[in-house]
C-alpha atoms as a PDB file:
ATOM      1  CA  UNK A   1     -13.233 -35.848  -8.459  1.00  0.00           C
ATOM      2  CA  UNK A   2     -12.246 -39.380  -8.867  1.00  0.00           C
ATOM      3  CA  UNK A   3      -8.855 -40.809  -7.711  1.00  0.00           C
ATOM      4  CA  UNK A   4      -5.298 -40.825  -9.553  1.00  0.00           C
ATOM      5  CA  UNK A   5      -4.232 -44.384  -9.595  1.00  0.00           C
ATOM      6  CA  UNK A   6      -1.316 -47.066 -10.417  1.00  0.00           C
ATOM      7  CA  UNK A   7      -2.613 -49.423 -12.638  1.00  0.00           C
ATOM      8  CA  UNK A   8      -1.345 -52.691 -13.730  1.00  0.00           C
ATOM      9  CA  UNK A   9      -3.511 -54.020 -16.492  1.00  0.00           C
ATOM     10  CA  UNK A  10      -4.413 -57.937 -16.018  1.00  0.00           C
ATOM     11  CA  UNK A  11      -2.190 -59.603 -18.540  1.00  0.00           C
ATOM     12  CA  UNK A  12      -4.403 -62.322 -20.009  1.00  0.00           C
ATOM     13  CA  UNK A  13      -8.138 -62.487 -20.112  1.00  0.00           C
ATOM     14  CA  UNK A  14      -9.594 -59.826 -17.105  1.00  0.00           C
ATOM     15  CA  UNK A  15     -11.539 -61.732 -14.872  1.00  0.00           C
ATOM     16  CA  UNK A  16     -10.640 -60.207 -11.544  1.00  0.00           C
ATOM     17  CA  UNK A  17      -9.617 -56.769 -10.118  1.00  0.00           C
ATOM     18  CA  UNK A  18      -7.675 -55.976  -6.723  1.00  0.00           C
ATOM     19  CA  UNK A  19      -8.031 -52.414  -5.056  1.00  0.00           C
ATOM     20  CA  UNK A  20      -5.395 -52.046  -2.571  1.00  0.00           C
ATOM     21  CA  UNK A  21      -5.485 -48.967  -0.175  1.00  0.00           C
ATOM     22  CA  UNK A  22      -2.584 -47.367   0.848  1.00  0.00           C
ATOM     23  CA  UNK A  23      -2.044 -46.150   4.136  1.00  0.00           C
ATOM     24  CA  UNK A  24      -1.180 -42.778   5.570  1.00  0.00           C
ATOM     25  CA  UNK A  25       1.450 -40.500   4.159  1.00  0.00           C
ATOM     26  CA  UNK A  26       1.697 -43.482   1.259  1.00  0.00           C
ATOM     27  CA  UNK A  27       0.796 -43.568  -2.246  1.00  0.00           C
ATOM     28  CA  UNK A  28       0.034 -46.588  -5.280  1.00  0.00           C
ATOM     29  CA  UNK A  29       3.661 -46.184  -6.259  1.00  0.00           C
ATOM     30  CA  UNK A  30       4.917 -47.268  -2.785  1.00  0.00           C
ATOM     31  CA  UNK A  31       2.983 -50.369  -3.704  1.00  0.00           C
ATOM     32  CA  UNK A  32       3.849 -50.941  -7.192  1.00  0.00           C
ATOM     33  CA  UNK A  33       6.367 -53.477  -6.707  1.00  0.00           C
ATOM     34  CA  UNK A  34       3.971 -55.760  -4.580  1.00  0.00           C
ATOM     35  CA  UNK A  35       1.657 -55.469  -7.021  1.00  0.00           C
ATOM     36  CA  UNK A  36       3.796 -56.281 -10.013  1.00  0.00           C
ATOM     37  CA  UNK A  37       5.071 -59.413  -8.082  1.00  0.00           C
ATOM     38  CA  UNK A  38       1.840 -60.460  -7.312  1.00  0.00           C
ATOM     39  CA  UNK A  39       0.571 -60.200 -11.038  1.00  0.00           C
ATOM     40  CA  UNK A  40       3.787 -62.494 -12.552  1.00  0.00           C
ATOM     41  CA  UNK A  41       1.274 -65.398 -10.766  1.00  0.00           C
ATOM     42  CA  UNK A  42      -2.270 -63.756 -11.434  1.00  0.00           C
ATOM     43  CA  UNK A  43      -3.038 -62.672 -15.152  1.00  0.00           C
ATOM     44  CA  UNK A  44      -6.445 -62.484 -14.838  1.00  0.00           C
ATOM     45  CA  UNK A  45      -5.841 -59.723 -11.893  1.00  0.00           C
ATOM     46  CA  UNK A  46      -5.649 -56.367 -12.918  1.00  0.00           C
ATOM     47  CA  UNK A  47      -4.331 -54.192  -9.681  1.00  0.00           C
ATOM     48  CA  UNK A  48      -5.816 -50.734  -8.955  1.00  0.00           C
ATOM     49  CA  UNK A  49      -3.483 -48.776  -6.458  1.00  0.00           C
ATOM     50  CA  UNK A  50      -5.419 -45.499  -6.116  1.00  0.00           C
ATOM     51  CA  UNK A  51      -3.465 -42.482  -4.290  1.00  0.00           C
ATOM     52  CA  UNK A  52      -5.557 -40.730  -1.711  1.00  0.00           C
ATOM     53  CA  UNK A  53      -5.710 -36.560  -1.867  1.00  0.00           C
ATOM     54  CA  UNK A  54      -3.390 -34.677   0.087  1.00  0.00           C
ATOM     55  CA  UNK A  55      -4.946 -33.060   3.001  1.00  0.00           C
ATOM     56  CA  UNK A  56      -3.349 -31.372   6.127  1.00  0.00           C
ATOM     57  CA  UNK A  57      -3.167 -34.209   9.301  1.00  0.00           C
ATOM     58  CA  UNK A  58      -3.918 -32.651  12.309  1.00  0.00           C
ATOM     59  CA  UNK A  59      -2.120 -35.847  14.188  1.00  0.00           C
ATOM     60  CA  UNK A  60       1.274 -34.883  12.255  1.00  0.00           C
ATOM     61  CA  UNK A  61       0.555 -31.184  12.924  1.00  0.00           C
ATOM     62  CA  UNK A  62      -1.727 -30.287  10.206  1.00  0.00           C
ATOM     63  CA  UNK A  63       1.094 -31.060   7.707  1.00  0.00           C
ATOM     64  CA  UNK A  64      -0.539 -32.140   4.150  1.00  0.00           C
ATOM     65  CA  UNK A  65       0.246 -35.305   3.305  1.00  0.00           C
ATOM     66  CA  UNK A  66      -1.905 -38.220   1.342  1.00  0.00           C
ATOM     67  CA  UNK A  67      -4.974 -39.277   3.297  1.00  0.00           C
ATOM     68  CA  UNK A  68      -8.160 -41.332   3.417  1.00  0.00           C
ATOM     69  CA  UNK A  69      -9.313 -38.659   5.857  1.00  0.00           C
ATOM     70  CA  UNK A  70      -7.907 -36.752   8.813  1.00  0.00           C
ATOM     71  CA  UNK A  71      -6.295 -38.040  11.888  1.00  0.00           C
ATOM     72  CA  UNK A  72      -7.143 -36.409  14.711  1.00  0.00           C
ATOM     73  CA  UNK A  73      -5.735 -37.888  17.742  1.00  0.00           C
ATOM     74  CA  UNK A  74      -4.625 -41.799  18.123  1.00  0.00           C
ATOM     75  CA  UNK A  75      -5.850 -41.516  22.046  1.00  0.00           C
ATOM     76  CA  UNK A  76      -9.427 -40.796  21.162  1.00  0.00           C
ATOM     77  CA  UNK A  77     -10.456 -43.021  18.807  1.00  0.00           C
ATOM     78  CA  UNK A  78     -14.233 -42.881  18.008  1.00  0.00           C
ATOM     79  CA  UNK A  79     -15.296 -39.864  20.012  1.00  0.00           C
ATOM     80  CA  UNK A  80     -13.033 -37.233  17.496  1.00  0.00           C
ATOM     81  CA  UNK A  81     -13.182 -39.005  13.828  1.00  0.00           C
ATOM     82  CA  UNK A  82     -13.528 -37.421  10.486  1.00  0.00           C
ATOM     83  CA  UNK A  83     -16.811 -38.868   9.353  1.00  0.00           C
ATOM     84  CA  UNK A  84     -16.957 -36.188   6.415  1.00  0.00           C
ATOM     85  CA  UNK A  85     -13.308 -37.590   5.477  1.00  0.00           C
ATOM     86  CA  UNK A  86     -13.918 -41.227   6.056  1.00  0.00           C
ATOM     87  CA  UNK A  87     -17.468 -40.699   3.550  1.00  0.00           C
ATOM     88  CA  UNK A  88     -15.733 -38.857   1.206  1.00  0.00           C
ATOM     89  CA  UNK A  89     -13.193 -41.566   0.286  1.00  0.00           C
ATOM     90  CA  UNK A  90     -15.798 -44.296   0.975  1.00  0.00           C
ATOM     91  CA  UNK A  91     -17.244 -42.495  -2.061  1.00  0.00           C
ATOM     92  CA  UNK A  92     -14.595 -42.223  -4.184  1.00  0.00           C
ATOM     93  CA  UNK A  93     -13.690 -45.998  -3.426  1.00  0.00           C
ATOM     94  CA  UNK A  94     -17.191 -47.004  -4.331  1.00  0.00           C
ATOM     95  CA  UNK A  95     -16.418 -44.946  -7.686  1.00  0.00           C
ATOM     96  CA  UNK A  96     -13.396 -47.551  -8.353  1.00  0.00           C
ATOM     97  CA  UNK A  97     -15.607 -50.176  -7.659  1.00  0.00           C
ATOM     98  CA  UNK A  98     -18.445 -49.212  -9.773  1.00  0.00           C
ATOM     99  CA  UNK A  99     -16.123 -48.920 -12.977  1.00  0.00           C
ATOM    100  CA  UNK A 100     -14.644 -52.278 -12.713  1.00  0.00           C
ATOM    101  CA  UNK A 101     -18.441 -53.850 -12.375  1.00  0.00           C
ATOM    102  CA  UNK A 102     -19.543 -51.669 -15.165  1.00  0.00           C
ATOM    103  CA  UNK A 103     -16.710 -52.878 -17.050  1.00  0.00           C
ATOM    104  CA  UNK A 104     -17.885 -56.362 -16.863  1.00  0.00           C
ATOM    105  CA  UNK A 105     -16.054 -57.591 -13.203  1.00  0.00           C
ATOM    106  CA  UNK A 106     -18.549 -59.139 -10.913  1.00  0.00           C
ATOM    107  CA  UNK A 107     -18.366 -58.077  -7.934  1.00  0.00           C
ATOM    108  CA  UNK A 108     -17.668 -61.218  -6.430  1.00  0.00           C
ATOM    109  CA  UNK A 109     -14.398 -61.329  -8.364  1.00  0.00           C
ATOM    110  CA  UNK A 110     -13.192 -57.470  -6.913  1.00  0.00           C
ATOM    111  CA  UNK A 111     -11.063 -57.910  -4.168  1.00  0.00           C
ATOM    112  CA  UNK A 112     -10.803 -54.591  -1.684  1.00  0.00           C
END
């Protein structure tokens, strides 16, 4: 399943894309307006502001909310992570990726 997104078209002649990830509890809306300020001075940008799923956060009490992956714990970082989670949207990302070099972006010009 690949990932709703904002998407701000480059206004002139495409030579660049920007994928900008969100953080927790976020989505590419809350980000919308940076974007759009950021594209007045690059044309050639076109801004992909994916939303991650929804998913329950077992940090925030297993409420669902839009994540990357799940949060465990903030005190036991590395020994309790959500490598599943983490892959899963590591694939999706590469997804986003792909389509802008299939598209005809090198991937020198995509900026993560």
């Amino acid at each position: 399943m690949s990932l709703q997104s904002v998407v701000l078209k480059a206004r002139g002649t495409h030579t660049a894309s920007v994928i900008f990830i969100h953080g927790l509890g976020d989505s590419g809306h809350g980000w919308a307006p940076v974007a759009q300020m950021l594209a007045r001075t690059q044309p050639h940008v076109k801004f992909i502001l994916p939303h991650a799923p929804e998913q329950p956060v077992t940090l925030n009490g297993g409420f669902r909310m839009p994540s990357w992956y799940d949060i465990k714990s903030l005190d036991q970082i590395a020994r309790n992570e959500d490598e599943a989670g983490m892959n899963a949207s590591m694939m999706k990302i590469n997804e986003l990726i792909k389509s802008e070099i299939d598209s005809g972006i090198p991937a020198n010009r995509i900026v993560l």
